[in-house]
C-alpha atoms as a PDB file:
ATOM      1  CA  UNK A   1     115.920  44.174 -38.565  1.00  0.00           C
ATOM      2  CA  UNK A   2     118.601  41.744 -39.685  1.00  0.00           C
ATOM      3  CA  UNK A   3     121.030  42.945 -36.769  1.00  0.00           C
ATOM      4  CA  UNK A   4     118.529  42.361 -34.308  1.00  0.00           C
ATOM      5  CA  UNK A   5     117.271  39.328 -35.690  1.00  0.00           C
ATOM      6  CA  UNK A   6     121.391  37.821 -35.548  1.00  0.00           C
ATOM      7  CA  UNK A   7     121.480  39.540 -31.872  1.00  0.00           C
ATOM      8  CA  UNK A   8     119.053  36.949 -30.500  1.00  0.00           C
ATOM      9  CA  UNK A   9     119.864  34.081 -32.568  1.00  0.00           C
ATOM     10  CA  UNK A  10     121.540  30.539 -30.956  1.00  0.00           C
ATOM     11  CA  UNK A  11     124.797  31.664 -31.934  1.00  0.00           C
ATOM     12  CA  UNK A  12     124.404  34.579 -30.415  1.00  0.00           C
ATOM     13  CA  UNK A  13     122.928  33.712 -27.291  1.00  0.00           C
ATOM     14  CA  UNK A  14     124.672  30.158 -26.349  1.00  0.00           C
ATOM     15  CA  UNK A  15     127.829  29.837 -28.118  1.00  0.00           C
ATOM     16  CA  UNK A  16     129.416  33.900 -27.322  1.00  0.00           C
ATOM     17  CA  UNK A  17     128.418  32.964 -23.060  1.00  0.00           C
ATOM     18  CA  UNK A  18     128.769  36.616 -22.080  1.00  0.00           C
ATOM     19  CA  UNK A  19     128.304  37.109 -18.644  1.00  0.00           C
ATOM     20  CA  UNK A  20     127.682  40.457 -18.706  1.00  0.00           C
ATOM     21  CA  UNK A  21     124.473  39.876 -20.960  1.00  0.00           C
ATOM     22  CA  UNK A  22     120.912  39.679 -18.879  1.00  0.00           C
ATOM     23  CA  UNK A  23     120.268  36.665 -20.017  1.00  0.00           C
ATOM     24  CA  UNK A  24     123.938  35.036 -18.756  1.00  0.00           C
ATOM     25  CA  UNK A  25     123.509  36.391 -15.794  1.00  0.00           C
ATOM     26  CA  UNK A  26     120.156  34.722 -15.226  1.00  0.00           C
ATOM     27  CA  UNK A  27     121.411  31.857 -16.484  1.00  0.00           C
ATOM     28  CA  UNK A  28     124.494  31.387 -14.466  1.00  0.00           C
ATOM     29  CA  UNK A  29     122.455  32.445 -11.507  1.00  0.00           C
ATOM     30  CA  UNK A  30     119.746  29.543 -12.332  1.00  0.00           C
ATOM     31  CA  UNK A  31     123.178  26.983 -12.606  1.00  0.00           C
ATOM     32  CA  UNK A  32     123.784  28.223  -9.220  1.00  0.00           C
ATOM     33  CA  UNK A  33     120.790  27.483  -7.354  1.00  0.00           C
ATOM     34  CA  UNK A  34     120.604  23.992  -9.569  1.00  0.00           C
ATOM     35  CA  UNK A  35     124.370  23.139  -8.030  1.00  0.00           C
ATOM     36  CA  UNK A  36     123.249  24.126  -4.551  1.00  0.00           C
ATOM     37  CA  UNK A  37     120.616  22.169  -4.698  1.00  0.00           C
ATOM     38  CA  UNK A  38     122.497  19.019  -5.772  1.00  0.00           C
ATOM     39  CA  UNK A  39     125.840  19.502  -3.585  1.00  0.00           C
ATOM     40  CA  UNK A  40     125.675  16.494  -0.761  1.00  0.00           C
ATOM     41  CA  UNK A  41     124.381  17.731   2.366  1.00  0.00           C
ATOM     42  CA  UNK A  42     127.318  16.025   4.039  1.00  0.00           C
ATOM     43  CA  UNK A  43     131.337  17.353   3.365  1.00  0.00           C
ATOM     44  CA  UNK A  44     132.939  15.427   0.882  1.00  0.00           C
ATOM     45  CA  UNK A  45     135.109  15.161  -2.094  1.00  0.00           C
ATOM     46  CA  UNK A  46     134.019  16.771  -5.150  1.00  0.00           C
ATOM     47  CA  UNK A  47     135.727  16.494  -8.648  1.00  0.00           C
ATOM     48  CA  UNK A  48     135.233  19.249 -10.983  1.00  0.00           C
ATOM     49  CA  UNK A  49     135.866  19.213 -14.565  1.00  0.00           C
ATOM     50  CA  UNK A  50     133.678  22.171 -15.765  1.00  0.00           C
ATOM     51  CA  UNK A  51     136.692  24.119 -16.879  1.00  0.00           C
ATOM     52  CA  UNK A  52     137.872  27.745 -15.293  1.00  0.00           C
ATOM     53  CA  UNK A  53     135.332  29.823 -16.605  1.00  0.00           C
ATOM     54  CA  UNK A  54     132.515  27.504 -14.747  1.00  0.00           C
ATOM     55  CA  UNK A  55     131.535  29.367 -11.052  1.00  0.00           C
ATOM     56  CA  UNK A  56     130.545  26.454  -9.391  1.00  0.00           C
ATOM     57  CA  UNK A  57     133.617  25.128  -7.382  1.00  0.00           C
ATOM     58  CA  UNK A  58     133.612  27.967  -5.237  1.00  0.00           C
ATOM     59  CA  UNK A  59     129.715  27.159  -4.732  1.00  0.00           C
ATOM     60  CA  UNK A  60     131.163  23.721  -3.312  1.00  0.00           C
ATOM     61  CA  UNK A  61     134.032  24.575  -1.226  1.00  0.00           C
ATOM     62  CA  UNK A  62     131.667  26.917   0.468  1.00  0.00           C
ATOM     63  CA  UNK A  63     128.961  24.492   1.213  1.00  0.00           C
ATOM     64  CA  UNK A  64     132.129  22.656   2.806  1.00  0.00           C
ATOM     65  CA  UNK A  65     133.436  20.222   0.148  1.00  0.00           C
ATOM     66  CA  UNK A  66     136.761  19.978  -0.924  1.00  0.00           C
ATOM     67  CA  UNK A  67     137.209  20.206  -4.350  1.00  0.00           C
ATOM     68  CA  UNK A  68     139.581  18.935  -6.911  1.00  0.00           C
ATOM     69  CA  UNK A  69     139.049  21.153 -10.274  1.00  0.00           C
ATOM     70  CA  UNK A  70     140.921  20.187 -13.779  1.00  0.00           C
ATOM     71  CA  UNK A  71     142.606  23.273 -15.486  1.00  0.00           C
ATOM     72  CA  UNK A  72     143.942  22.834 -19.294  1.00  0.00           C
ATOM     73  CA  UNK A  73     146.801  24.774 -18.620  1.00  0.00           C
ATOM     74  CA  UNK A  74     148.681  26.572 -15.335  1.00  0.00           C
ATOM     75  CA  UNK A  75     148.138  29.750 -16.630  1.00  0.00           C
ATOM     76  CA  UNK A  76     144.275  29.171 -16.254  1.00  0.00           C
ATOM     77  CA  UNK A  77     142.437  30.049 -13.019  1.00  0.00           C
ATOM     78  CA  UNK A  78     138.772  28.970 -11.745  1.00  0.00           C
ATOM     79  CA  UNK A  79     136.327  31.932 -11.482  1.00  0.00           C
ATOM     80  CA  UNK A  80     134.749  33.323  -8.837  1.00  0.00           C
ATOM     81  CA  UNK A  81     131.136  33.374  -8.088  1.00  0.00           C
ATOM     82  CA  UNK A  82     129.059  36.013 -10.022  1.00  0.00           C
ATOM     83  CA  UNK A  83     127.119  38.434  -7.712  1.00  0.00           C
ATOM     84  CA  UNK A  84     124.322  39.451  -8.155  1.00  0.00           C
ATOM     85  CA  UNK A  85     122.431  42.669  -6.910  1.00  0.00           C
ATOM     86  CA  UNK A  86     118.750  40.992  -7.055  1.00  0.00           C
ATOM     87  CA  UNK A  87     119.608  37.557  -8.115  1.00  0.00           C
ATOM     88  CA  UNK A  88     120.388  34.600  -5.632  1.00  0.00           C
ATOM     89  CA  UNK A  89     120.103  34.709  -1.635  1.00  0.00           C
ATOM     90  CA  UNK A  90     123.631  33.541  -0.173  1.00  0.00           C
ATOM     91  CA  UNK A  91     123.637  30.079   0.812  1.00  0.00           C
ATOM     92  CA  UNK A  92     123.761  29.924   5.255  1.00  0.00           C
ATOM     93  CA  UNK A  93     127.088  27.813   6.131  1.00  0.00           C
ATOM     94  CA  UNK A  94     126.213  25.094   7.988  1.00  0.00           C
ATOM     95  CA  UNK A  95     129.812  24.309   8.207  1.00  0.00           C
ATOM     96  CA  UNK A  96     133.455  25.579   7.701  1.00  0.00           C
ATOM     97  CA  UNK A  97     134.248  25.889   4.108  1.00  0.00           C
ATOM     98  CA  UNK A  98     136.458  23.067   2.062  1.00  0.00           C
ATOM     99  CA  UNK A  99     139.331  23.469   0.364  1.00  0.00           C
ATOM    100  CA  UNK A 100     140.027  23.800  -3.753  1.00  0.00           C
ATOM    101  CA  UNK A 101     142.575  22.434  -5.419  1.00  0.00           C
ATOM    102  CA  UNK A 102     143.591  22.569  -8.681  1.00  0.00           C
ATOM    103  CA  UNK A 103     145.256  20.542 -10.845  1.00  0.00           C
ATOM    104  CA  UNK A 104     146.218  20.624 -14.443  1.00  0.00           C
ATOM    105  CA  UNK A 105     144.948  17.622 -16.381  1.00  0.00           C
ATOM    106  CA  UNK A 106     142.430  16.141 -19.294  1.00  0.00           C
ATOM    107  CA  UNK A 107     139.281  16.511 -18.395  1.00  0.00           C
ATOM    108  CA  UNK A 108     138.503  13.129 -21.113  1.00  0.00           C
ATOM    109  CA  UNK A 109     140.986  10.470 -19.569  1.00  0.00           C
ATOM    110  CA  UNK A 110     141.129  10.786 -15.674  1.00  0.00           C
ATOM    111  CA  UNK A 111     144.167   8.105 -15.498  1.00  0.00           C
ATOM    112  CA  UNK A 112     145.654  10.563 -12.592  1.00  0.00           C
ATOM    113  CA  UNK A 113     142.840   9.839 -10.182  1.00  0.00           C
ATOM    114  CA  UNK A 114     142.382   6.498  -8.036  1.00  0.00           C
ATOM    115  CA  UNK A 115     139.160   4.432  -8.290  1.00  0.00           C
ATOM    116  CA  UNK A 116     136.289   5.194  -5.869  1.00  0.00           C
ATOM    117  CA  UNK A 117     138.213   8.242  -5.348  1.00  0.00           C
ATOM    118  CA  UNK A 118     135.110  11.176  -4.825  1.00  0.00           C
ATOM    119  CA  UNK A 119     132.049  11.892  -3.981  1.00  0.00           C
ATOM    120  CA  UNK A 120     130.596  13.606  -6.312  1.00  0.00           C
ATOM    121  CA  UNK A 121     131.537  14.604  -9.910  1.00  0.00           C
ATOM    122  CA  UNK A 122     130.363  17.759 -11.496  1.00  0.00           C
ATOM    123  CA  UNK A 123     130.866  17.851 -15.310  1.00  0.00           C
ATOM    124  CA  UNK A 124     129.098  21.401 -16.312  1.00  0.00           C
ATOM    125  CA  UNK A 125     129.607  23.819 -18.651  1.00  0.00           C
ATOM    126  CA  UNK A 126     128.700  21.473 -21.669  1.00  0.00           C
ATOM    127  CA  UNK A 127     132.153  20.003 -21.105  1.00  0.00           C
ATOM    128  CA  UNK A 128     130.570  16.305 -22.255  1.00  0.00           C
ATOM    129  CA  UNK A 129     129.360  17.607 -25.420  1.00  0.00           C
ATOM    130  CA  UNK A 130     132.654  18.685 -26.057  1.00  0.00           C
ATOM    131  CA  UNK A 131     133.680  15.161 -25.587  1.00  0.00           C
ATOM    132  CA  UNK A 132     132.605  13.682 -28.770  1.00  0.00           C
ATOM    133  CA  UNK A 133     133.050  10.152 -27.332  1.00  0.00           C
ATOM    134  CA  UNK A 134     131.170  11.025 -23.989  1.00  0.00           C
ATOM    135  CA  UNK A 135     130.880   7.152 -23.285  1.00  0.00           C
ATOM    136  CA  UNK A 136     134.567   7.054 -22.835  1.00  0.00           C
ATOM    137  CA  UNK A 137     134.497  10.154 -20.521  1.00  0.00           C
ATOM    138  CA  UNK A 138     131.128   8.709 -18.715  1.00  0.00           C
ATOM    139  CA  UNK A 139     133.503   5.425 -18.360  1.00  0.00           C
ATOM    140  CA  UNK A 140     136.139   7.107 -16.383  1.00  0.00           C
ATOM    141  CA  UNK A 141     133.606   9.360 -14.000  1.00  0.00           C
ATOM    142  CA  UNK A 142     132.208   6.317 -13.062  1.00  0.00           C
ATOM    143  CA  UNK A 143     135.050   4.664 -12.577  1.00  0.00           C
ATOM    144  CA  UNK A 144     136.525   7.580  -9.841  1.00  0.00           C
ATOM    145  CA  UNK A 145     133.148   7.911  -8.297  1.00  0.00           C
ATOM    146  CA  UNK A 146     132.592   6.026  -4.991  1.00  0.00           C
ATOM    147  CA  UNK A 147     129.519   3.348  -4.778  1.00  0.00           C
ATOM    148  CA  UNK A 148     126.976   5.503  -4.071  1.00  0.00           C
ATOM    149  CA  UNK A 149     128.780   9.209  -5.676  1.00  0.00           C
ATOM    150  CA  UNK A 150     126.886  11.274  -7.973  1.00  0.00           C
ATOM    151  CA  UNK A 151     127.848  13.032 -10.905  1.00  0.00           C
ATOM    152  CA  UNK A 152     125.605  16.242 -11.988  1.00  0.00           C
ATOM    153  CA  UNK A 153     126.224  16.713 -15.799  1.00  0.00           C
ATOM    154  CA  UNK A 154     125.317  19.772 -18.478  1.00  0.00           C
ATOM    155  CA  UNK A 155     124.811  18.760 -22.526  1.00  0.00           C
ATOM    156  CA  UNK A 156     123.794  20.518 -25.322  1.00  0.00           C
ATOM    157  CA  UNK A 157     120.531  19.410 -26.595  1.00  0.00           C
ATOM    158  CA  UNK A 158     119.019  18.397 -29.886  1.00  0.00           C
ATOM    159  CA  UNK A 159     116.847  21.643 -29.579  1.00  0.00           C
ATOM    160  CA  UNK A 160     120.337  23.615 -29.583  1.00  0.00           C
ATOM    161  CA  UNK A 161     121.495  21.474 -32.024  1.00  0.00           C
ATOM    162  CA  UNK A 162     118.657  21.794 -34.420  1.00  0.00           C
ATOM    163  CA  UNK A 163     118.645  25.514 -34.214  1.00  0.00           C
ATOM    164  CA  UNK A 164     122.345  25.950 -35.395  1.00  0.00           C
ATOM    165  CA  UNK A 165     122.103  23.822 -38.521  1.00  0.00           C
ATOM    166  CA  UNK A 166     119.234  26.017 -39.153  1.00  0.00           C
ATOM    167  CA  UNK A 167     121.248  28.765 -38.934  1.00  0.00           C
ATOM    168  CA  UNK A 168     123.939  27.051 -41.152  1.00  0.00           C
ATOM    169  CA  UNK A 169     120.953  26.358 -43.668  1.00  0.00           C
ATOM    170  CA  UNK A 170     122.271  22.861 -42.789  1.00  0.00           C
ATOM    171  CA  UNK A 171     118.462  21.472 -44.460  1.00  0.00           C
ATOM    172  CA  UNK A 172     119.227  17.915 -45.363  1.00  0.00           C
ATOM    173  CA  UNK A 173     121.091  17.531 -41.993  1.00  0.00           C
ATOM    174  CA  UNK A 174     118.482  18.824 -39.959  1.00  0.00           C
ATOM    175  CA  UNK A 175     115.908  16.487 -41.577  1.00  0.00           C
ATOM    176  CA  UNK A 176     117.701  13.505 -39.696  1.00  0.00           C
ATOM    177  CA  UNK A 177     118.508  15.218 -36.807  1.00  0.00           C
ATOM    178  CA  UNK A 178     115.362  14.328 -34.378  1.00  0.00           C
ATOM    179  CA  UNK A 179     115.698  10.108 -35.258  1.00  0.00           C
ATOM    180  CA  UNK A 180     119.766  10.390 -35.463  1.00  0.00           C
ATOM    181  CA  UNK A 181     121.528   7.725 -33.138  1.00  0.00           C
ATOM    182  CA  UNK A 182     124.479  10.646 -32.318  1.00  0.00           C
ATOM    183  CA  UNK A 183     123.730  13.930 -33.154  1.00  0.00           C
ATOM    184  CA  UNK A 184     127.072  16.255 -34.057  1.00  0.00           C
ATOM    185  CA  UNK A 185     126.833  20.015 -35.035  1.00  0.00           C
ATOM    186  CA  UNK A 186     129.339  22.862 -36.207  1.00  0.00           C
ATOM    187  CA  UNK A 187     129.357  25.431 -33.606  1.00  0.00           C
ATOM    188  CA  UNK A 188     130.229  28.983 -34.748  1.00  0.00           C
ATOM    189  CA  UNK A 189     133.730  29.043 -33.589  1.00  0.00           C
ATOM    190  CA  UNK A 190     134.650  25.898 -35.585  1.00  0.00           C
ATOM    191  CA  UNK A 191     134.500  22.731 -32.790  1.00  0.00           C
ATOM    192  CA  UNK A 192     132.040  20.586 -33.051  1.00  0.00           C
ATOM    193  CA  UNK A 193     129.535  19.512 -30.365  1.00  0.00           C
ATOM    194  CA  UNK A 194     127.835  16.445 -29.459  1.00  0.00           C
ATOM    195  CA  UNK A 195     123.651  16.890 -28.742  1.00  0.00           C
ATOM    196  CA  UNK A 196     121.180  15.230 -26.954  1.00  0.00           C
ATOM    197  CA  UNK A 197     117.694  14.399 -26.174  1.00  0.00           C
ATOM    198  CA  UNK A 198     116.772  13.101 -22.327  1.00  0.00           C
ATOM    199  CA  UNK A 199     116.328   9.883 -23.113  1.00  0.00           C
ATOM    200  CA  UNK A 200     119.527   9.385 -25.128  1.00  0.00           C
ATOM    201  CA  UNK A 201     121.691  10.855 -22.157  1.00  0.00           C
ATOM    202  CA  UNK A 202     119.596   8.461 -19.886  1.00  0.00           C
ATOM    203  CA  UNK A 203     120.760   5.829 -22.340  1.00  0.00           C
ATOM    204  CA  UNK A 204     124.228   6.874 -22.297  1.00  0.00           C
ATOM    205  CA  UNK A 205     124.406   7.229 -18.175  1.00  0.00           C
ATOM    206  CA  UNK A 206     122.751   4.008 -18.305  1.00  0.00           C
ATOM    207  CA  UNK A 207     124.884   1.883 -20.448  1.00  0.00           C
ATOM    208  CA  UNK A 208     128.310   2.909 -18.703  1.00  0.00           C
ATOM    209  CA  UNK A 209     126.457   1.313 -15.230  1.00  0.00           C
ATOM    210  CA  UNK A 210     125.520   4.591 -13.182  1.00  0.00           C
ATOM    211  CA  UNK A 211     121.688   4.838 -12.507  1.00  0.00           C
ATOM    212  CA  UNK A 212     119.603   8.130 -13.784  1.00  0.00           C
ATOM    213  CA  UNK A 213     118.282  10.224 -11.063  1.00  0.00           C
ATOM    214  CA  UNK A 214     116.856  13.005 -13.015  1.00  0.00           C
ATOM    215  CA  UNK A 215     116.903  14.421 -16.950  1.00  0.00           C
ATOM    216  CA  UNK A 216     115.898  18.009 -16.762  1.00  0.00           C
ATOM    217  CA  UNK A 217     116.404  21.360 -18.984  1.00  0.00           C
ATOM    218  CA  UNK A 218     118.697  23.820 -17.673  1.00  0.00           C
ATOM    219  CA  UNK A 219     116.506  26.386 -18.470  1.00  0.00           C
ATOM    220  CA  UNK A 220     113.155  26.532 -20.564  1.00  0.00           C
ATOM    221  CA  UNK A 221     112.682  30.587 -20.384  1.00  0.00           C
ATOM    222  CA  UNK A 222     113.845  32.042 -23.308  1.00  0.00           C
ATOM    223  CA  UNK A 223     116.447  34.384 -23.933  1.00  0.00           C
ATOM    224  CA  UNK A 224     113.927  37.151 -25.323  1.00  0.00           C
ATOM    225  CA  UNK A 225     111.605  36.516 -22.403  1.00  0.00           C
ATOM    226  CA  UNK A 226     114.669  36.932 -19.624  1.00  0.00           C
ATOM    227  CA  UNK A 227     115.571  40.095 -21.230  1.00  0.00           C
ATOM    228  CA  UNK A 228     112.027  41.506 -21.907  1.00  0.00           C
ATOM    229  CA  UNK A 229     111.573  40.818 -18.654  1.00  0.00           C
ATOM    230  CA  UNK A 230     114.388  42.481 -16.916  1.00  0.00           C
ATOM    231  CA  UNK A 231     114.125  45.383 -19.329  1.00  0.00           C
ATOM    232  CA  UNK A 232     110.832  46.426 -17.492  1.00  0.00           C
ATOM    233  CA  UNK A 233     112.109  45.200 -14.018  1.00  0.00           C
ATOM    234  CA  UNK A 234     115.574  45.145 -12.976  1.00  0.00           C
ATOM    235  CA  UNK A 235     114.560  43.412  -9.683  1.00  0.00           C
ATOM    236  CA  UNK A 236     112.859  40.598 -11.436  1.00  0.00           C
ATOM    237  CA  UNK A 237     116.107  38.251 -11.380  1.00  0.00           C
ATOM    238  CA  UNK A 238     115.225  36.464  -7.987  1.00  0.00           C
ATOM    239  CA  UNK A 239     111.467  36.161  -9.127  1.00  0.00           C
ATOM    240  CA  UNK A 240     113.146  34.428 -12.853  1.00  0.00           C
ATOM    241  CA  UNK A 241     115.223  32.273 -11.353  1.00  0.00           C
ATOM    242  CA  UNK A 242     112.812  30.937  -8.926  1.00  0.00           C
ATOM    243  CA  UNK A 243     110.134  30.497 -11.518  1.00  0.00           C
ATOM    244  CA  UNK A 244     112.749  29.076 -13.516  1.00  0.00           C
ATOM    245  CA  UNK A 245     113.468  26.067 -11.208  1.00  0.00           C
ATOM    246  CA  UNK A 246     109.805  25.525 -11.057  1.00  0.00           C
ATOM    247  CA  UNK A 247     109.328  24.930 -14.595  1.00  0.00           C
ATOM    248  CA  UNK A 248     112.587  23.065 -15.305  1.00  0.00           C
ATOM    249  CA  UNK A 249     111.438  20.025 -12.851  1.00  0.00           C
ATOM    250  CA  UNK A 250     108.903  19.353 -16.011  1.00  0.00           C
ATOM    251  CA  UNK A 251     109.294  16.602 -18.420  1.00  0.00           C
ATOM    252  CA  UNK A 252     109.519  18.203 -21.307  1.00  0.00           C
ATOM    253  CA  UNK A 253     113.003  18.639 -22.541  1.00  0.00           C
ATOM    254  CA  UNK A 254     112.744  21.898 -24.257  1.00  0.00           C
ATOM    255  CA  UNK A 255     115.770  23.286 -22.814  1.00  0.00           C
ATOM    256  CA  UNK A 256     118.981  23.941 -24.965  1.00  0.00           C
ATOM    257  CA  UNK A 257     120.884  23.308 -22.569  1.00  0.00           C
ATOM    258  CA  UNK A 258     120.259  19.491 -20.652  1.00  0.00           C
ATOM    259  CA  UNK A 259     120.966  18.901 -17.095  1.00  0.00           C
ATOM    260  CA  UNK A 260     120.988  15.282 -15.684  1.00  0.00           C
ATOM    261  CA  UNK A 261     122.081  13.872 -12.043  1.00  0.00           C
ATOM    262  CA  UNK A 262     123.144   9.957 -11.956  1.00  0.00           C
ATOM    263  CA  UNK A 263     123.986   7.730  -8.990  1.00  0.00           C
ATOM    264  CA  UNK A 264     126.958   4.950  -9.191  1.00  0.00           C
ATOM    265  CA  UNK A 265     125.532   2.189  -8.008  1.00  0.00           C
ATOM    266  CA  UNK A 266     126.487   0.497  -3.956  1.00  0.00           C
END
């Protein structure tokens, strides 16, 4: 009972990311569809800082954007798209596919990029929470953003948050954690990560001059629901993620995972 208990516990679910799980795989194709969604219907200049084990650049260059993607070393290398048997339909090209480029760099201080520089910025993968100071990193996108770019951003969430001091036994912590001005949490492997609700990162987007478009979940079906459901139909993926990005245009910020899009203003 304790081993399966631990098997679908936070830590276990959202801080190990294994794509081969059911419920990664839903979930990456769900991040997917969200990105498609988003991309600019015209060709432009994207800036990815996701890191290389986020599958959306090649989502962009194939919807015709060029994309610049920051690597922490050369040895890394972006990964490709995961396919799916009876997840996501293939996007139709509506134009010849963009280039990717990428570059080594820190994905905090963007000092190697010009102002007004892209189109859109895409800063998944929870790579903000990771950035304790996310002001400072919010500073910069805007800065390289065009009047008028986007950036589509991925944060851990107070609900995350909550659930691993819980599993710490982290009591008097997680008392304060629903009123706290900045919300920081252990993860498992040691690093610490940086939580919010939806109407702190609206706050945050805010205050560093870009204008919220949209605060949403990344996903409100649970992990024991994806798999319970997939256990009894394999070919229930396509159905999940579509009922998925139903729910998630909701209000209610359940999610573990938060998802925002933000417009510089011009």
């Amino acid at each position: 009972m304790a081993e399966a208990h631990q098997a679908r516990s936070a830590a276990a679910h959202f801080a190990s990311g294994d794509s081969l799980s059911a419920y990664w795989r839903f979930y990456w194709a769900v991040a997917d569809a969200q990105l498609a969604r988003w991309l600019p219907a015209e060709p432009g200049r994207i800036l990815d800082l996701s890191a290389p084990d986020f599958r959306g650049a090649p989502r962009a260059v194939a919807a015709g954007h060029d994309v610049v993607t920051l690597l922490p070393s050369a040895d890394s290398r972006p990964r490709r798209p995961l396919t799916l048997v009876n997840g996501h339909a293939r996007t139709a090209r509506r134009t010849a596919p963009g280039r990717l480029r990428a570059v080594v760099g820190d994905t905090t201080f963007l000092s190697g990029f010009a102002d007004s520089a892209f189109d859109g910025v895409v800063a998944d993968n929870r790579v903000l929470s990771r950035h304790l100071a996310t002001e400072a990193s919010l500073v910069e996108i805007a800065r390289v953003l065009r009047p008028g770019g986007r950036v589509l951003l991925c944060v851990d969430s107070v609900v995350l948050g909550m659930a691993l001091l819980a599993e710490q036994d982290c009591w008097p912590e997680l008392s304060f954690a629903p009123s706290a001005d900045v919300l920081l949490v252990p993860w498992p492997d040691g690093s610490i990560t940086r939580c919010f609700t939806g109407e702190q990162l609206g706050e945050v987007l805010t205050d560093v001059g870009l204008e919220p478009e949209w605060v949403r979940p990344r996903t409100v079906l649970s992990a024991s629901t994806v798999e319970g459901m997939l256990s009894r139909d394999p070919h229930a993926m396509g159905r999940l993620v579509e009922m998925e990005l139903r729910a998630a245009e909701s209000d209610d910020y359940v999610g573990v995972h938060l998802l925002a899009s933000a417009r510089k203003p011009g």
